[in-house]
C-alpha atoms as a PDB file:
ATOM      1  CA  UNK A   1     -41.503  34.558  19.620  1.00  0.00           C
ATOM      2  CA  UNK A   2     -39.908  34.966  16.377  1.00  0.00           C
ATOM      3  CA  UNK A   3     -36.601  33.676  17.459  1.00  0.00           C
ATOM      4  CA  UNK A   4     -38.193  30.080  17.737  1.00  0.00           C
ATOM      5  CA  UNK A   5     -39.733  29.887  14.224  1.00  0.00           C
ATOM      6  CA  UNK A   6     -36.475  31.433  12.850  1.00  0.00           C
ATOM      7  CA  UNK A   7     -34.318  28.969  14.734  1.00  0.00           C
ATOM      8  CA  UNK A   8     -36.692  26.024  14.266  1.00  0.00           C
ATOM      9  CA  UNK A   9     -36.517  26.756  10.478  1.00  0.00           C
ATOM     10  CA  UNK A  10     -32.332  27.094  11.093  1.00  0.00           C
ATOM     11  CA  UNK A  11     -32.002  23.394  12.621  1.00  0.00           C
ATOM     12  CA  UNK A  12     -34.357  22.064   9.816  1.00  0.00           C
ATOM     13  CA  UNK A  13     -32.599  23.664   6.935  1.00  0.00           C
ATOM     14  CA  UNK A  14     -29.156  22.813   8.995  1.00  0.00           C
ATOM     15  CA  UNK A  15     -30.085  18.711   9.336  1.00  0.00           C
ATOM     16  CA  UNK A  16     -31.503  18.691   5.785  1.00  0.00           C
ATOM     17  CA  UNK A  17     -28.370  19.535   4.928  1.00  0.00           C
ATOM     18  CA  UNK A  18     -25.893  17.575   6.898  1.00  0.00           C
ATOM     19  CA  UNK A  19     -28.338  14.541   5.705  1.00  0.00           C
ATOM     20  CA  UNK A  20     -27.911  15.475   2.219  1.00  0.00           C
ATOM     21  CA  UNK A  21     -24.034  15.314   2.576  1.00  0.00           C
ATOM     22  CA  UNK A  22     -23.952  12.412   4.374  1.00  0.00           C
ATOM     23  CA  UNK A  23     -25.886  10.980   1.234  1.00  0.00           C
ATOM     24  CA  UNK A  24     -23.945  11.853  -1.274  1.00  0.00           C
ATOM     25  CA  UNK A  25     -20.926  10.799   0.453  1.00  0.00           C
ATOM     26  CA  UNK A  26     -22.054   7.419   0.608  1.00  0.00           C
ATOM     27  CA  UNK A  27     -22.363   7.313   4.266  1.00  0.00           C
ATOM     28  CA  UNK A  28     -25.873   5.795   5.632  1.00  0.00           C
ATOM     29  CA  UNK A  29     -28.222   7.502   7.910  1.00  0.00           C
ATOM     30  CA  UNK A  30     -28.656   4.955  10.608  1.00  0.00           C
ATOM     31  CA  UNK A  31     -32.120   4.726  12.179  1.00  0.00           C
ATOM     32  CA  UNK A  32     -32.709   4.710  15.465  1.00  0.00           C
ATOM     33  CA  UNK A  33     -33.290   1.370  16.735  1.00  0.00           C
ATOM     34  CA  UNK A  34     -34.041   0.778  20.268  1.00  0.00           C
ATOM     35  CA  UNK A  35     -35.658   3.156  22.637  1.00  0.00           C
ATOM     36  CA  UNK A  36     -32.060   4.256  24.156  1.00  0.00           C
ATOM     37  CA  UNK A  37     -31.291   5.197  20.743  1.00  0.00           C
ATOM     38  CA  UNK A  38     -34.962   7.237  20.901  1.00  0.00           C
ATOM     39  CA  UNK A  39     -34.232   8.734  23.521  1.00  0.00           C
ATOM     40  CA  UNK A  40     -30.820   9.914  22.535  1.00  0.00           C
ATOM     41  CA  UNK A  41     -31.704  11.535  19.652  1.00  0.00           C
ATOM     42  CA  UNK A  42     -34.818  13.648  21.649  1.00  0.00           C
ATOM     43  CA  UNK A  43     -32.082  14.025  24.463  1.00  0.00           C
ATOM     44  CA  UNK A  44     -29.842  15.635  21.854  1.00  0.00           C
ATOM     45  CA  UNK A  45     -32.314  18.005  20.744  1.00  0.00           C
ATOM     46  CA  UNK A  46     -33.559  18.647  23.887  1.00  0.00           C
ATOM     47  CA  UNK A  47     -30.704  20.060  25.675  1.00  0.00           C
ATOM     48  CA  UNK A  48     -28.389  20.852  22.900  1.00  0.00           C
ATOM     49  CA  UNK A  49     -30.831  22.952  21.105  1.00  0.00           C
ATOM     50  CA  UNK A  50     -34.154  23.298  22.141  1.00  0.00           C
ATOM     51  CA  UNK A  51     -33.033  24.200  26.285  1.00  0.00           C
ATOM     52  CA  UNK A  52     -29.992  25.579  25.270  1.00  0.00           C
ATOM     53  CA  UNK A  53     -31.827  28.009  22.102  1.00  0.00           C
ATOM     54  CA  UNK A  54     -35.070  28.926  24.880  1.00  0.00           C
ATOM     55  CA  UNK A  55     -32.612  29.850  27.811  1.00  0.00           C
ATOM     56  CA  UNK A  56     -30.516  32.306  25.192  1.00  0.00           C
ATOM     57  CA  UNK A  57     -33.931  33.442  23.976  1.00  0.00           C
ATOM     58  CA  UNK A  58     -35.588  34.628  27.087  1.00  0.00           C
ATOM     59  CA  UNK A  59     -31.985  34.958  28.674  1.00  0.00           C
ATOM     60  CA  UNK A  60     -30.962  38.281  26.583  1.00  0.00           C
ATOM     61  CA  UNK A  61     -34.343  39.966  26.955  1.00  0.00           C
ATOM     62  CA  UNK A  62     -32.672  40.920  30.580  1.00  0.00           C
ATOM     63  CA  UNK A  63     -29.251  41.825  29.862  1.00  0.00           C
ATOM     64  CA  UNK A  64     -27.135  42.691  27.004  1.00  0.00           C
ATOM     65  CA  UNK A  65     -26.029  40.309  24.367  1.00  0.00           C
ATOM     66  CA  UNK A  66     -22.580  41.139  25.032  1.00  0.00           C
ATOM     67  CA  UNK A  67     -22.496  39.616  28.457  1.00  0.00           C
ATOM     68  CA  UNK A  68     -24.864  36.760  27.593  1.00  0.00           C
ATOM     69  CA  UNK A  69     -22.262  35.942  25.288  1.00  0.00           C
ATOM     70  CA  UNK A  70     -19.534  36.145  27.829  1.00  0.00           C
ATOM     71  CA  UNK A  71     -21.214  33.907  30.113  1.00  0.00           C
ATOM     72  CA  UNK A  72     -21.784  30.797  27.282  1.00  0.00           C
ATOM     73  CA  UNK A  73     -18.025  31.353  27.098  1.00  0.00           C
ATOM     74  CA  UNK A  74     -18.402  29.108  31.107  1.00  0.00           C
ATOM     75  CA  UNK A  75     -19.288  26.273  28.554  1.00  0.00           C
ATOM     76  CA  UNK A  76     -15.470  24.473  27.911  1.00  0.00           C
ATOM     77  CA  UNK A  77     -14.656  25.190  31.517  1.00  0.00           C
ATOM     78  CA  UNK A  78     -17.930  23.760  33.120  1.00  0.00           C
ATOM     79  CA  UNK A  79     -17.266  20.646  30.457  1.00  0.00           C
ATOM     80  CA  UNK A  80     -13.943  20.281  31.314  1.00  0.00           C
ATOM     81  CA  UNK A  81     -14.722  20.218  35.440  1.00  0.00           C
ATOM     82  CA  UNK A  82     -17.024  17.768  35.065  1.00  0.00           C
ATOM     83  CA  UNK A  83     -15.358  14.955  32.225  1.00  0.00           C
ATOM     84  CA  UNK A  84     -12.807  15.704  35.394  1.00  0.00           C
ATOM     85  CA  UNK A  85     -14.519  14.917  38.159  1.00  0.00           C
ATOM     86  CA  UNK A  86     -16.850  11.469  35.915  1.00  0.00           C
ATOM     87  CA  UNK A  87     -13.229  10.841  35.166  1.00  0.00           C
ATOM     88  CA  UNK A  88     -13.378  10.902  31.694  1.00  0.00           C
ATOM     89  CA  UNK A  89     -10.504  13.559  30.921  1.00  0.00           C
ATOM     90  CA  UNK A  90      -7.276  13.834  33.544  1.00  0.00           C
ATOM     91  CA  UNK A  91      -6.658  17.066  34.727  1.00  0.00           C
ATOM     92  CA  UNK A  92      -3.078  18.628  34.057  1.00  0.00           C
ATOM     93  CA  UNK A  93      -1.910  21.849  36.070  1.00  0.00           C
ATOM     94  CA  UNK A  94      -2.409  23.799  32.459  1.00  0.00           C
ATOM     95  CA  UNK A  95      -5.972  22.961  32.600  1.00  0.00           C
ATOM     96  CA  UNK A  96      -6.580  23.462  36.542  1.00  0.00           C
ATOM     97  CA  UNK A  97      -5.522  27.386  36.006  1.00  0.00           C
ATOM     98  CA  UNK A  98      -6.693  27.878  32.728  1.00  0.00           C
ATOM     99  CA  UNK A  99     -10.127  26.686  34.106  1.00  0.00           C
ATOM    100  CA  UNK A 100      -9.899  28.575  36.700  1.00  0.00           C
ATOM    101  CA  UNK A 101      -8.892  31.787  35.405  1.00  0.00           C
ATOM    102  CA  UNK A 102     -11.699  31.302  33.054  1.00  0.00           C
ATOM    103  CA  UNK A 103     -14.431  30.560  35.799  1.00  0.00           C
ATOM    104  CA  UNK A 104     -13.725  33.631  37.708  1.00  0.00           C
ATOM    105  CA  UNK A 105     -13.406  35.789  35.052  1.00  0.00           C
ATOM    106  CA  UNK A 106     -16.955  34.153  33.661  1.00  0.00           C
ATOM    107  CA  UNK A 107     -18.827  34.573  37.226  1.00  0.00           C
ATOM    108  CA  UNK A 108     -17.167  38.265  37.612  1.00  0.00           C
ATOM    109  CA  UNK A 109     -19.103  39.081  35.027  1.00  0.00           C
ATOM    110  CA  UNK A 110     -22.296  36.914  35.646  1.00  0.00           C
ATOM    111  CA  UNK A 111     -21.830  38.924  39.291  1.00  0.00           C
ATOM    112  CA  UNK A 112     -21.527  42.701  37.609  1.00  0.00           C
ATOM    113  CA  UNK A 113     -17.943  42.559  39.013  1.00  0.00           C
ATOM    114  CA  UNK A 114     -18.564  40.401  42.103  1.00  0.00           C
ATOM    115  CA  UNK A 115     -17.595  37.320  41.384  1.00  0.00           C
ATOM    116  CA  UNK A 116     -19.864  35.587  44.476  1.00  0.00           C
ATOM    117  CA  UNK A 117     -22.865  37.071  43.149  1.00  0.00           C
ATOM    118  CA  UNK A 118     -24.151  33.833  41.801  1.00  0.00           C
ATOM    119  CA  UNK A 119     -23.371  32.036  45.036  1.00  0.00           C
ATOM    120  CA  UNK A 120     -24.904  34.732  46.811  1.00  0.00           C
ATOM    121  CA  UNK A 121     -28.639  34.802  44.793  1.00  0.00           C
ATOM    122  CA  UNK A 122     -28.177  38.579  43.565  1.00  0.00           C
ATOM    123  CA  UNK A 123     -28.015  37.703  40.242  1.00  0.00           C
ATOM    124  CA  UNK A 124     -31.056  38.721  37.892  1.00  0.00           C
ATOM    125  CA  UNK A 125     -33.072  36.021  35.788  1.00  0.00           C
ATOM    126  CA  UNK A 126     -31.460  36.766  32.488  1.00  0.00           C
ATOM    127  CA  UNK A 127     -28.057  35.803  33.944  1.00  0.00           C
ATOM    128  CA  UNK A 128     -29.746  32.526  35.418  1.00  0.00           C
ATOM    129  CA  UNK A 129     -30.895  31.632  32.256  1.00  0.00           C
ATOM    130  CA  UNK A 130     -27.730  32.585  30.457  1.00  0.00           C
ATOM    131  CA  UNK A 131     -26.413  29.951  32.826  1.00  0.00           C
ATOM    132  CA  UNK A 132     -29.134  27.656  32.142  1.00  0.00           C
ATOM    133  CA  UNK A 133     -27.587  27.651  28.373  1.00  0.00           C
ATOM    134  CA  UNK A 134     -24.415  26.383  30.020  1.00  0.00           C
ATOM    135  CA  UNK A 135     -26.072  23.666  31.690  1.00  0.00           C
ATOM    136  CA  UNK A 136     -27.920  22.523  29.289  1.00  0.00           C
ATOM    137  CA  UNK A 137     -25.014  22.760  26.681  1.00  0.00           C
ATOM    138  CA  UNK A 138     -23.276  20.675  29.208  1.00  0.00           C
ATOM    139  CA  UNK A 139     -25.979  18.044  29.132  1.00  0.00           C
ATOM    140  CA  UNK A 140     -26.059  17.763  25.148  1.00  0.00           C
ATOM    141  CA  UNK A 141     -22.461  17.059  25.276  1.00  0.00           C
ATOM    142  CA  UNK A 142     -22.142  13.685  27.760  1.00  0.00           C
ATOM    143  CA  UNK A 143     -25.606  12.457  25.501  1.00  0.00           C
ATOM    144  CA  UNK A 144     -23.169  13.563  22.914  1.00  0.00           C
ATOM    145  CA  UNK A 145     -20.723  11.063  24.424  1.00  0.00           C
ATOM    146  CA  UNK A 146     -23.479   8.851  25.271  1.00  0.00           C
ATOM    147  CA  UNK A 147     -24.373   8.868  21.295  1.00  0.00           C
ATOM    148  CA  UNK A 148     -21.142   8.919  20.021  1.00  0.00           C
ATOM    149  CA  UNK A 149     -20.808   4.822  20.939  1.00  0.00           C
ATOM    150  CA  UNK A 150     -24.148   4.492  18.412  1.00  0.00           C
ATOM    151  CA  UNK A 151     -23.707   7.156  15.756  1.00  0.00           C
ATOM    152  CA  UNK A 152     -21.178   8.830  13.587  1.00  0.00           C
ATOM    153  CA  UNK A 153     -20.514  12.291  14.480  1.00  0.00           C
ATOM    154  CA  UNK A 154     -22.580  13.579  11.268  1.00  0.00           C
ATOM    155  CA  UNK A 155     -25.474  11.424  12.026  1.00  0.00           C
ATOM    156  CA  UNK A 156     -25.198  12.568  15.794  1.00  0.00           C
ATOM    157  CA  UNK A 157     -25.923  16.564  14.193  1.00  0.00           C
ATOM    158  CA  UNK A 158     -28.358  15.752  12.165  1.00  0.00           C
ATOM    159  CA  UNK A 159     -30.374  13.819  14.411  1.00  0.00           C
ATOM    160  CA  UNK A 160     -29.884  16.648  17.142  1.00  0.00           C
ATOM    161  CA  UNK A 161     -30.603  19.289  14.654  1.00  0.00           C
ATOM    162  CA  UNK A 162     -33.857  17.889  13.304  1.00  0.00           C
ATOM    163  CA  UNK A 163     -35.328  16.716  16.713  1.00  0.00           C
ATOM    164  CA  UNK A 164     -34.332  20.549  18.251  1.00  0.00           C
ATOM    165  CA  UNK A 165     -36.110  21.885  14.991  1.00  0.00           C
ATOM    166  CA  UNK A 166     -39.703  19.941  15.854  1.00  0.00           C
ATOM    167  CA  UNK A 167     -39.142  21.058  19.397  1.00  0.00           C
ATOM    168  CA  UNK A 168     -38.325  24.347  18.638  1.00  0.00           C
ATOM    169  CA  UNK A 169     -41.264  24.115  15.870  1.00  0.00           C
ATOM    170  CA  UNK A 170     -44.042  23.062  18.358  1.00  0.00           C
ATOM    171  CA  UNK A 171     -42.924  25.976  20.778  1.00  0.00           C
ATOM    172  CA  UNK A 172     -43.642  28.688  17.874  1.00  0.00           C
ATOM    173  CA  UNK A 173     -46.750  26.762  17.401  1.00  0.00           C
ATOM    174  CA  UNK A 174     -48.068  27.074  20.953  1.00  0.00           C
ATOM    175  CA  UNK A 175     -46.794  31.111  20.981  1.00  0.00           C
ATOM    176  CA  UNK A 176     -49.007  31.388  17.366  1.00  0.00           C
ATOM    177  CA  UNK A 177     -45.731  32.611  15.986  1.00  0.00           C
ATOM    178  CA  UNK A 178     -45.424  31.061  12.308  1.00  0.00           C
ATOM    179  CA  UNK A 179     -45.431  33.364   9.872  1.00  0.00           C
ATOM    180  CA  UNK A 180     -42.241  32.951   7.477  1.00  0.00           C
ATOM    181  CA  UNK A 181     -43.525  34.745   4.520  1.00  0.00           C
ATOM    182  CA  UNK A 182     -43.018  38.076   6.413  1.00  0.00           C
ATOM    183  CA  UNK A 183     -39.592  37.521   6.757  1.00  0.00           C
ATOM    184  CA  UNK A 184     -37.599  40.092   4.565  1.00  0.00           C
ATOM    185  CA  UNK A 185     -34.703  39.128   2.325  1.00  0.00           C
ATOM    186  CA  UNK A 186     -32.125  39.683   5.163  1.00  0.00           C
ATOM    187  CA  UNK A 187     -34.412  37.538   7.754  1.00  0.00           C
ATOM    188  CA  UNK A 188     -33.808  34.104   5.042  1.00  0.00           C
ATOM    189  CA  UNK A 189     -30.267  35.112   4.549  1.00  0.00           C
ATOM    190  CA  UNK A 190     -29.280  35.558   8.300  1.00  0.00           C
ATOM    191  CA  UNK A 191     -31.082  32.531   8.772  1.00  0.00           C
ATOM    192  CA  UNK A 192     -29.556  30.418   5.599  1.00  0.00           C
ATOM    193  CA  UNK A 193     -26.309  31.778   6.517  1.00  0.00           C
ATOM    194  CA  UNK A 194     -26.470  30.165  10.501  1.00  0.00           C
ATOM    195  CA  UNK A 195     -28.086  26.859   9.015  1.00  0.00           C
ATOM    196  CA  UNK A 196     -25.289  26.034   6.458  1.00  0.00           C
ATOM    197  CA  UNK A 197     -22.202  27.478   8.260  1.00  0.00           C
ATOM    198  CA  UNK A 198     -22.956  28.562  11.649  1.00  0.00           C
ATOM    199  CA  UNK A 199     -24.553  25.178  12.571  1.00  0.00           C
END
């Protein structure tokens, strides 16, 4: 799959670079030390972009991009419910509609127009995975939280970014799928573009 030697090559380019500005800005790149710290950095890249990037990959082979994208939209709401309910953010009467104006107006559209579709199991796979991208987005963020108590928030993205990019790197080497010098001129700028400001 082309999408995970493209993104692979993304998150590299991406970490390479927040490590080069964290150098030049005098900041250190603290090494892992421990193997919580290990396993918060694979964590990271694990859910936040290696999950997250195969979900959306597979995900909008079965429906459009245009709802896929409406369903990652769930992301601040399902974040929100649950730093609510591990009682890490209060809940305020603002946030209680806005979430849930924003949840049914997500799962109407995961549902085709019914919003109990989900509940109901007559949703296809590609919305299941679209909402497996909102899981695991979910995920990356309390290890976010998690990591935030051992690294600064650059070092946090470039440790994600580089451990997603192996991940992502090994999964184009199991599909046979490495083959960057066939990319065209506007394959290495869509991709430069998503690595330096996108990411």
């Amino acid at each position: 799959m082309a999408d995970c030697q493209i993104n692979a090559l993304r998150f590299l380019v991406a970490g390479l670079v927040i490590g080069a500005v964290m150098v030049f800005s005098g900041q250190t790149i603290p090494c892992p030390e421990n193997r919580q710290d290990w396993l918060l950095v694979w964590g990271l890249g694990f859910f936040g972009i290696f999950l997250y990037g195969m979900c959306f990959f597979f995900g909008l082979q079965h429906i459009p991009a245009g709802r896929g994208a409406l369903v990652v939209a769930l992301n601040p709401v399902v974040i929100v419910l649950l730093a609510w309910l591990a009682g890490k953010e209060r809940m305020t009467p603002r946030k209680a509609i806005g979430s849930l104006i924003a949840l049914a107006g997500c799962l109407t559209v995961i549902g085709n127009g019914d919003p109990l579709a989900l509940f109901q199991g007559t949703v296809g796979l590609g919305e299941w995975l679209i909402v497996g991208c909102v899981m695991s987005w979910t995920a990356y963020t309390f290890i976010g939280w998690q990591a935030s108590g051992r690294f600064s928030p650059l070092a946090t993205t470039f440790y994600a970014s580089l451990s997603g990019a192996i991940l992502l790197g090994l999964a184009a080497l199991v599909q046979g799928d490495i083959d960057p010098a066939a990319w065209s001129w506007r394959v290495w700028s869509g991709m430069g573009f998503l690595a330096i400001f996108g990411t």
